[in-house]
PDB file of N, CA and C in Angstrom:
ATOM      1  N   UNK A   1     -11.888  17.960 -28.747  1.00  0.00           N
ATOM      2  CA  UNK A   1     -10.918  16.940 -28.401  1.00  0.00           C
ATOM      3  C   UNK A   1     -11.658  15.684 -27.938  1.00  0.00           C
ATOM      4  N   UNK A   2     -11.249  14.522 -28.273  1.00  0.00           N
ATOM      5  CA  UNK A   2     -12.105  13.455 -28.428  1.00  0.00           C
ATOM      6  C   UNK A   2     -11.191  12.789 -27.041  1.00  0.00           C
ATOM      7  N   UNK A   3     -12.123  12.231 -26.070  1.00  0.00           N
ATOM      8  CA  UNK A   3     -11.498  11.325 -24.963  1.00  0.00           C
ATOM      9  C   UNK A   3     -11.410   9.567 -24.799  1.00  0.00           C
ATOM     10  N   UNK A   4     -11.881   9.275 -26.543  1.00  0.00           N
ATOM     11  CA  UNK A   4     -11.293   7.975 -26.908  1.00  0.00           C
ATOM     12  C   UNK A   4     -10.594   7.332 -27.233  1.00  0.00           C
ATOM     13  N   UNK A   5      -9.816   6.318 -26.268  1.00  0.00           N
ATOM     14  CA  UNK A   5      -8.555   5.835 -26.754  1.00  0.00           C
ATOM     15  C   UNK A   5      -8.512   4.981 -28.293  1.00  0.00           C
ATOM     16  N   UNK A   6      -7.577   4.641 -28.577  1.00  0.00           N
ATOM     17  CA  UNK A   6      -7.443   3.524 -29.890  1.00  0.00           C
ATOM     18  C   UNK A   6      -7.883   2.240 -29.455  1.00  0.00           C
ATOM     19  N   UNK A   7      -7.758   0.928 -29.830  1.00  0.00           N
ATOM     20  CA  UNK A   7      -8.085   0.293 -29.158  1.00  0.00           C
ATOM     21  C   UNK A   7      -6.037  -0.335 -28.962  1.00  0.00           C
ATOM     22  N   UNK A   8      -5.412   0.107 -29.740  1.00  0.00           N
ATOM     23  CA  UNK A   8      -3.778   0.031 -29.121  1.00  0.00           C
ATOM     24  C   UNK A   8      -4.315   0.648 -27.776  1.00  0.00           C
ATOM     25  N   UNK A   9      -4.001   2.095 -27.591  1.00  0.00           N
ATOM     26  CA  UNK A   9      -4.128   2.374 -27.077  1.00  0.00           C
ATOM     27  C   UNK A   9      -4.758   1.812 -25.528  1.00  0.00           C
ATOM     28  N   UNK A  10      -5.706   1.594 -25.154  1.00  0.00           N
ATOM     29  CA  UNK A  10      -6.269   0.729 -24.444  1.00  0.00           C
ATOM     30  C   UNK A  10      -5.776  -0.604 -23.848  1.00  0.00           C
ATOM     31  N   UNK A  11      -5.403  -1.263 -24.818  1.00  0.00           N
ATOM     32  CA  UNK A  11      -4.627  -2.522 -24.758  1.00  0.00           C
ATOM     33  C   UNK A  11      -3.369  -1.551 -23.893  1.00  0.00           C
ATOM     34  N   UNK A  12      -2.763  -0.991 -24.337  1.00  0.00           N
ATOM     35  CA  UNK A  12      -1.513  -0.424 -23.516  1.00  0.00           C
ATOM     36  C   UNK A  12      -1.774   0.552 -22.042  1.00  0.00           C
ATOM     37  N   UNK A  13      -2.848   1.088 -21.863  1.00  0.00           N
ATOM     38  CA  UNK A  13      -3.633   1.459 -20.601  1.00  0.00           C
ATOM     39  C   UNK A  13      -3.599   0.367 -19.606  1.00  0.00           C
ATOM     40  N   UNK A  14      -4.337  -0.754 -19.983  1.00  0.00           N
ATOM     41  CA  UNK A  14      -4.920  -1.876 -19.397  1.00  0.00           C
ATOM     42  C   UNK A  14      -3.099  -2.834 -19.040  1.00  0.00           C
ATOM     43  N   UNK A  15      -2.341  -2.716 -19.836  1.00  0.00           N
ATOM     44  CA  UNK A  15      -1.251  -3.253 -19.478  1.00  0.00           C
ATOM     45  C   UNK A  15      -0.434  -2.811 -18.401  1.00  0.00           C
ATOM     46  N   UNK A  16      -0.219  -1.166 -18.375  1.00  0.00           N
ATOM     47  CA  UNK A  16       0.481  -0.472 -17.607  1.00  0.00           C
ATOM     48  C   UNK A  16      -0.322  -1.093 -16.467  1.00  0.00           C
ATOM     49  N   UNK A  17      -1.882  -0.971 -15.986  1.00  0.00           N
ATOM     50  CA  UNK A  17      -2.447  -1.168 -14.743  1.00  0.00           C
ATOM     51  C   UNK A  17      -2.250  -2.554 -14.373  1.00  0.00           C
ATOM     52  N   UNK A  18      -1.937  -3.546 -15.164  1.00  0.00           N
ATOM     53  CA  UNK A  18      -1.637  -4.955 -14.368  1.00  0.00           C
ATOM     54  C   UNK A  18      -0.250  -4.982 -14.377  1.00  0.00           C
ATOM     55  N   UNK A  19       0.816  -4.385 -15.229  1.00  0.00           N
ATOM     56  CA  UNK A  19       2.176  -4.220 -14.399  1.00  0.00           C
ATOM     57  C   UNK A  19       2.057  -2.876 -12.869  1.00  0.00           C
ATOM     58  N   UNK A  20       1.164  -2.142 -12.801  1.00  0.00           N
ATOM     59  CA  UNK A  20       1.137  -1.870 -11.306  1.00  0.00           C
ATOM     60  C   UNK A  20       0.920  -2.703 -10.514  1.00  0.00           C
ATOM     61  N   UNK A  21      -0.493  -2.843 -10.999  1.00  0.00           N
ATOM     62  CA  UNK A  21      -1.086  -4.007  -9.701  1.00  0.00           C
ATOM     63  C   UNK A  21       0.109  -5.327  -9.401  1.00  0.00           C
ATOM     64  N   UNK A  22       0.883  -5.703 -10.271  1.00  0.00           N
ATOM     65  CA  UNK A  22       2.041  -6.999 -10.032  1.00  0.00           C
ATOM     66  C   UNK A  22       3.067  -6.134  -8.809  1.00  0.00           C
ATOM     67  N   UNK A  23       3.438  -5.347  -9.280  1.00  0.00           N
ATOM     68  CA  UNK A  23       4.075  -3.901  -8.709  1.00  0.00           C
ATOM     69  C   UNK A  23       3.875  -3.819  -6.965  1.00  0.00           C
ATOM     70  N   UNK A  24       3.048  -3.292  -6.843  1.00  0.00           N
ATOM     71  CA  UNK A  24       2.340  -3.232  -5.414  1.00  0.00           C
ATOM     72  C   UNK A  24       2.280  -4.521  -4.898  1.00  0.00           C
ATOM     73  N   UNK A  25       1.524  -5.691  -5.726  1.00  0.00           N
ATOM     74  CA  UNK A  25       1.578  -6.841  -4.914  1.00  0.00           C
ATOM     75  C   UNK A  25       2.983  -7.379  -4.295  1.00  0.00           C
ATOM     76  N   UNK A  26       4.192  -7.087  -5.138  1.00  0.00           N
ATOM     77  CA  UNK A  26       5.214  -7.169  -4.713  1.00  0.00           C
ATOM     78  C   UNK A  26       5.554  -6.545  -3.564  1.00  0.00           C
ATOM     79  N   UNK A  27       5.784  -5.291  -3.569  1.00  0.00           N
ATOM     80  CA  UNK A  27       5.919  -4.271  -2.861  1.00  0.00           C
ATOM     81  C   UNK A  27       4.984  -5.279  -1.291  1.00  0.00           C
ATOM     82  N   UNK A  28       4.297  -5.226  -1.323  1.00  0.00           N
ATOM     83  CA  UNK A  28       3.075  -5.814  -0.347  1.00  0.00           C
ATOM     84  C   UNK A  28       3.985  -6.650   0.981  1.00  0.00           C
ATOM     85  N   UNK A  29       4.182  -7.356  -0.260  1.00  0.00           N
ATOM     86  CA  UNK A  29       4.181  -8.879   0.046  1.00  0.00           C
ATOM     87  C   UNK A  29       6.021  -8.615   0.818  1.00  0.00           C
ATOM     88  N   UNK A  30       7.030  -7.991   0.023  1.00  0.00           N
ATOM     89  CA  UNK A  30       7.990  -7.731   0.555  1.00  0.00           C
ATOM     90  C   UNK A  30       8.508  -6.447   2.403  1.00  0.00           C
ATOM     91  N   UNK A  31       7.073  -6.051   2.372  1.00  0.00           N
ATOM     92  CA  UNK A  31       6.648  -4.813   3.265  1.00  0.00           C
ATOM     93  C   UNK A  31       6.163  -6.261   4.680  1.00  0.00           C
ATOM     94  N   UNK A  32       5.538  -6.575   3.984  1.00  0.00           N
ATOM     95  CA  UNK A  32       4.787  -7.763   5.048  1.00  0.00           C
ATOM     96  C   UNK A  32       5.848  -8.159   5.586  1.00  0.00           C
ATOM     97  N   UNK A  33       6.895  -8.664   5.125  1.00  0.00           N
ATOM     98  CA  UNK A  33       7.977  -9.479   5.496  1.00  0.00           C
ATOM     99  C   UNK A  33       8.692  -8.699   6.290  1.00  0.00           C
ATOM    100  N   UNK A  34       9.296  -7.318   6.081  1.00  0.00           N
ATOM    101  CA  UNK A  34      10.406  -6.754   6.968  1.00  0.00           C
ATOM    102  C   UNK A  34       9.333  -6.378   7.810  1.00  0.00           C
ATOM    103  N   UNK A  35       8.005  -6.132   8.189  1.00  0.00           N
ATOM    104  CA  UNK A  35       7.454  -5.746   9.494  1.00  0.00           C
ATOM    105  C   UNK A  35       7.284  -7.239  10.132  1.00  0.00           C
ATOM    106  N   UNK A  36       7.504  -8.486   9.423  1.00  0.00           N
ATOM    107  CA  UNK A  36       7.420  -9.693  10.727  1.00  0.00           C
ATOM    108  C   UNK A  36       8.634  -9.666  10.879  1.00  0.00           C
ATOM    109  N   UNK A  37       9.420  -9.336  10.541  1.00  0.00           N
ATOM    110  CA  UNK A  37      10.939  -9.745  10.909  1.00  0.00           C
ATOM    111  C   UNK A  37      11.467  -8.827  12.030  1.00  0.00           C
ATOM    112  N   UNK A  38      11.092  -7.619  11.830  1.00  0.00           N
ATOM    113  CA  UNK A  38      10.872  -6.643  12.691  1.00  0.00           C
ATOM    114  C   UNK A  38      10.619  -6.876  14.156  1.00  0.00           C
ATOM    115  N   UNK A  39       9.246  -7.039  13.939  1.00  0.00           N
ATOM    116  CA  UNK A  39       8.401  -7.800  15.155  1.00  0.00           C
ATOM    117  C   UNK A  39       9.136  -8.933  15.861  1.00  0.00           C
ATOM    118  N   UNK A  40       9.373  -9.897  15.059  1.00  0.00           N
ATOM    119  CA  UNK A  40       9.717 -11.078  15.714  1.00  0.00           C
ATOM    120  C   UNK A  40      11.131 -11.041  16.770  1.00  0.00           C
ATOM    121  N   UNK A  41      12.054 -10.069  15.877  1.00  0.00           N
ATOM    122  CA  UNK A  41      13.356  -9.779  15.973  1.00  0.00           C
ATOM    123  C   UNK A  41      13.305  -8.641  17.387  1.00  0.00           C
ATOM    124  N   UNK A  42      12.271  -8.303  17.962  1.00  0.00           N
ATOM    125  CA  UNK A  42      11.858  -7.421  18.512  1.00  0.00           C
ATOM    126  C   UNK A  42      12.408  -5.876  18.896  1.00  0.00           C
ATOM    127  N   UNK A  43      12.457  -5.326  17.606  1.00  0.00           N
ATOM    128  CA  UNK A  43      12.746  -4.249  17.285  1.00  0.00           C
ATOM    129  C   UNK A  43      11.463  -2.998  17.241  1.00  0.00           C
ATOM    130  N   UNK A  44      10.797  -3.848  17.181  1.00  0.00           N
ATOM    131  CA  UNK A  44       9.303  -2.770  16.854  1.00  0.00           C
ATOM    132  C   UNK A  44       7.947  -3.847  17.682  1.00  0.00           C
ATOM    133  N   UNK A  45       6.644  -3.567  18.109  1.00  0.00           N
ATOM    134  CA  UNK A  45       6.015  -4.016  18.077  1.00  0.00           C
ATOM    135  C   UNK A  45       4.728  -3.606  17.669  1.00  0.00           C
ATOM    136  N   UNK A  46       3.643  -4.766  17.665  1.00  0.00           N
ATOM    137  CA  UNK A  46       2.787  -4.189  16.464  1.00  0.00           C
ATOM    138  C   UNK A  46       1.922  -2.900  16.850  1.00  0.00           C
ATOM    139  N   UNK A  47       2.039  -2.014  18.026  1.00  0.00           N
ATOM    140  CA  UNK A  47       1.090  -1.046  18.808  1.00  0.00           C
ATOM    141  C   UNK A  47       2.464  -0.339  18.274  1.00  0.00           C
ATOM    142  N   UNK A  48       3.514   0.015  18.189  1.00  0.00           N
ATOM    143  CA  UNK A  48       4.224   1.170  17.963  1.00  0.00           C
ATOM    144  C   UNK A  48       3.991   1.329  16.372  1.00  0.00           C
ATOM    145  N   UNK A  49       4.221   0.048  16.150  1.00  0.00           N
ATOM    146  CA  UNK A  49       4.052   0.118  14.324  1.00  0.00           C
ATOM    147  C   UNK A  49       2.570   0.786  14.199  1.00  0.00           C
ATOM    148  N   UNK A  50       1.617   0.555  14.749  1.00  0.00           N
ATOM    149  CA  UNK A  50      -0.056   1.048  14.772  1.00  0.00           C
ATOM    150  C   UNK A  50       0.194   2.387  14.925  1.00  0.00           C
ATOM    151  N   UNK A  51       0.863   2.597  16.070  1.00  0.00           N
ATOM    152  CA  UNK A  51       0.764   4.082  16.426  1.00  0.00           C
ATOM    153  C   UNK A  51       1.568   4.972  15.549  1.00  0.00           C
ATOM    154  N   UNK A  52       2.454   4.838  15.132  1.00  0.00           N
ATOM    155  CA  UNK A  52       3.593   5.797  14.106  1.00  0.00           C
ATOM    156  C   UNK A  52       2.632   6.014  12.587  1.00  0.00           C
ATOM    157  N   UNK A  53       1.881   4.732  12.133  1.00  0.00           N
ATOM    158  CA  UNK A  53       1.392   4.595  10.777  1.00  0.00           C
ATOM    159  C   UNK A  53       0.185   5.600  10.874  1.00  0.00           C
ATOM    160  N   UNK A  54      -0.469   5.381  12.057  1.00  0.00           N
ATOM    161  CA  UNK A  54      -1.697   6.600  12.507  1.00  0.00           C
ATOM    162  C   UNK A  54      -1.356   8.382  12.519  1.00  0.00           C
ATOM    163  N   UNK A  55      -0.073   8.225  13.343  1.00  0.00           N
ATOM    164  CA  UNK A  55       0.552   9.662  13.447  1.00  0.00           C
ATOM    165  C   UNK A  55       0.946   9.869  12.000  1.00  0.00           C
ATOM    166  N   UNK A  56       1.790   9.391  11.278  1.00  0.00           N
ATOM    167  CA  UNK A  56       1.663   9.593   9.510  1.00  0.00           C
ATOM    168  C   UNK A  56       1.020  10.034   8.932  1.00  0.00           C
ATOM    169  N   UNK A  57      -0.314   9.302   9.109  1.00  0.00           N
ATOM    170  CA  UNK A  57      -1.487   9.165   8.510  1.00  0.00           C
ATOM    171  C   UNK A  57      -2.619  10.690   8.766  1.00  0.00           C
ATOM    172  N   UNK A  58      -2.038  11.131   9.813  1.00  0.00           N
ATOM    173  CA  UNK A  58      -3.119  11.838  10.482  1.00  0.00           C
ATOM    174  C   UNK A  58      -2.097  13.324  10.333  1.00  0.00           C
ATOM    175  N   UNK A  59      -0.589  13.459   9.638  1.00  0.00           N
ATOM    176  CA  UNK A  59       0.051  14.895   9.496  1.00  0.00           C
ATOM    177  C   UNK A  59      -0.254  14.709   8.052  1.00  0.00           C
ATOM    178  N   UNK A  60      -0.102  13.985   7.201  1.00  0.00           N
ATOM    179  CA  UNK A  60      -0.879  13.876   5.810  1.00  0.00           C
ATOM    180  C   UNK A  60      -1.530  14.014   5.622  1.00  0.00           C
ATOM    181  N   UNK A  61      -2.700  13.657   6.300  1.00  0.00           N
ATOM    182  CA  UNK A  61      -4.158  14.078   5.717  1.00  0.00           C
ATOM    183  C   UNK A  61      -4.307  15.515   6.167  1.00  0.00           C
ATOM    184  N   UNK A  62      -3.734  16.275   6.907  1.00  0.00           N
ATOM    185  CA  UNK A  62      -3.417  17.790   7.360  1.00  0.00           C
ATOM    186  C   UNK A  62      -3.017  18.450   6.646  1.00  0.00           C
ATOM    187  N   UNK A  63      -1.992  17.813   5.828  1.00  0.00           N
ATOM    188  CA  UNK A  63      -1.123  18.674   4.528  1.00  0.00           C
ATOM    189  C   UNK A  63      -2.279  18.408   3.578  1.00  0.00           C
ATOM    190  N   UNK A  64      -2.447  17.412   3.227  1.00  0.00           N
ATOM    191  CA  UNK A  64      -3.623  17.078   1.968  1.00  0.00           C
ATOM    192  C   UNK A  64      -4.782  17.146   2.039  1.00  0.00           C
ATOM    193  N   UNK A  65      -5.578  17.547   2.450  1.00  0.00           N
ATOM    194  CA  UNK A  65      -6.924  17.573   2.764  1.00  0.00           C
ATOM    195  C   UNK A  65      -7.634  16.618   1.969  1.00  0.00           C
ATOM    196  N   UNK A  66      -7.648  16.510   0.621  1.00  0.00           N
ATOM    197  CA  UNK A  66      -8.079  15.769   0.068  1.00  0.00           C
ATOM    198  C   UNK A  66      -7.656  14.640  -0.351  1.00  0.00           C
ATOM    199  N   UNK A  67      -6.570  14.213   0.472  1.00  0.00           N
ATOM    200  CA  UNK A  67      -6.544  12.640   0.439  1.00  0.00           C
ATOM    201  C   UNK A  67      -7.364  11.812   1.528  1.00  0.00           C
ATOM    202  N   UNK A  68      -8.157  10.733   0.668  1.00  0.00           N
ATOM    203  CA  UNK A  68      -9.366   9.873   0.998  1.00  0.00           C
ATOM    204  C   UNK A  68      -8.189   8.661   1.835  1.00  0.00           C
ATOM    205  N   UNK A  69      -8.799   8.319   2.931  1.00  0.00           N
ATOM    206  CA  UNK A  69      -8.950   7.306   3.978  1.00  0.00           C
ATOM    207  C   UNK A  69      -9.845   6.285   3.633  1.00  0.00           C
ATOM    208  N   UNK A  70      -9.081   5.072   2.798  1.00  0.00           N
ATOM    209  CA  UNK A  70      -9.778   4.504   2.090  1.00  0.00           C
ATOM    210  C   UNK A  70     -10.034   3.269   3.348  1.00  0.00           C
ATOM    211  N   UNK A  71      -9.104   3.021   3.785  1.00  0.00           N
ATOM    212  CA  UNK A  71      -9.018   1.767   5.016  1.00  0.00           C
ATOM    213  C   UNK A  71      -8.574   1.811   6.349  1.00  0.00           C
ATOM    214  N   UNK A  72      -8.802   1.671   7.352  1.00  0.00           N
ATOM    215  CA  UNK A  72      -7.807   1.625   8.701  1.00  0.00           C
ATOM    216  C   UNK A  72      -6.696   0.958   8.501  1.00  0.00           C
ATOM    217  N   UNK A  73      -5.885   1.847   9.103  1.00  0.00           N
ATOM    218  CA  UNK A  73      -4.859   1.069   9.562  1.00  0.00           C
ATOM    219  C   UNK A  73      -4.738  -0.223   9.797  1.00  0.00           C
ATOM    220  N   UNK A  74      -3.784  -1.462   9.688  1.00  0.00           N
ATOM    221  CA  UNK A  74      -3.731  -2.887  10.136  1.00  0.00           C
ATOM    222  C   UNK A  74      -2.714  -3.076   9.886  1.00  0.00           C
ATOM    223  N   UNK A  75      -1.957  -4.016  11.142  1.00  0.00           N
ATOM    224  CA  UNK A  75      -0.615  -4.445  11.188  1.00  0.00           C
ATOM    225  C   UNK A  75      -0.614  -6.047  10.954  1.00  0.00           C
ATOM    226  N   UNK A  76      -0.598  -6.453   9.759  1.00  0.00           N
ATOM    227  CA  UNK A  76      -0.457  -8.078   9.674  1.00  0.00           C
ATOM    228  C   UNK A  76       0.012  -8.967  10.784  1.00  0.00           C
ATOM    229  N   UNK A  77      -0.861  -9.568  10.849  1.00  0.00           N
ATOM    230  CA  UNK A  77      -0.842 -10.538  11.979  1.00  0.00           C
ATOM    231  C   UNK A  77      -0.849 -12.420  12.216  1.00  0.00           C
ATOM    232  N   UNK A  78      -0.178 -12.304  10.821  1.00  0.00           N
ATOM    233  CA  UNK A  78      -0.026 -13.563   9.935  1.00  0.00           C
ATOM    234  C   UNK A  78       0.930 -13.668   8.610  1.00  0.00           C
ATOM    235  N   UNK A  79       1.595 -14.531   8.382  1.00  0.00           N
ATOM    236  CA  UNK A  79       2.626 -14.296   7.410  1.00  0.00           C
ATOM    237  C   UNK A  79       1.135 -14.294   5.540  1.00  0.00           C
ATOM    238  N   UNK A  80       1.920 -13.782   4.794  1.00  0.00           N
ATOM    239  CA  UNK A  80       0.613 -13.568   3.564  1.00  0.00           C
ATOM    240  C   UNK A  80       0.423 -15.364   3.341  1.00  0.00           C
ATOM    241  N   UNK A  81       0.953 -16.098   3.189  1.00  0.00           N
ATOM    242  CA  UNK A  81       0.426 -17.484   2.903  1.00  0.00           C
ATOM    243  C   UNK A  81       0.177 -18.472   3.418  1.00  0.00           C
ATOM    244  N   UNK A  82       0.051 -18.008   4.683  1.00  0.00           N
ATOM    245  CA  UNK A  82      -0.198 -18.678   5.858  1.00  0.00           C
ATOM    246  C   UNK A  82      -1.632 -19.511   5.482  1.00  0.00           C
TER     247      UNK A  82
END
């Protein structure tokens, strides 16, 4: 079994991954927003938001063992286009 794509193929690989990456950046950018609104609105602040995303973070990686901890935690502390 051969593990080379076509070059269609490829072209359509490479497409799916920049409609993710648009995907997530969205996602991002809309996530950013309801945690300042959050914050500001003072419903949450950014040490509870720290602390809940850690506790998450830390019963997941318990269930999964092998999910990689690619970054710390961080609670935006600036709007994205600031």
């Amino acid at each position: 079994m051969s593990n080379h794509f076509s070059p269609f193929q490829e072209v359509n690989v490479l497409a799916k991954l920049a409609d993710l990456q648009e995907t997530e950046y969205h996602n991002t950018v809309l996530l950013h927003g309801i945690i300042e609104l959050l914050i500001q609105k003072g419903v949450l602040t950014r040490e509870e938001l720290l602390a809940k995303a850690r506790q998450i973070d830390t019963q997941l990686s318990q269930q999964l063992p092998s999910a990689n901890k690619v970054v710390p935690f961080s609670v935006p502390t600036a709007p994205p286009f600031s």
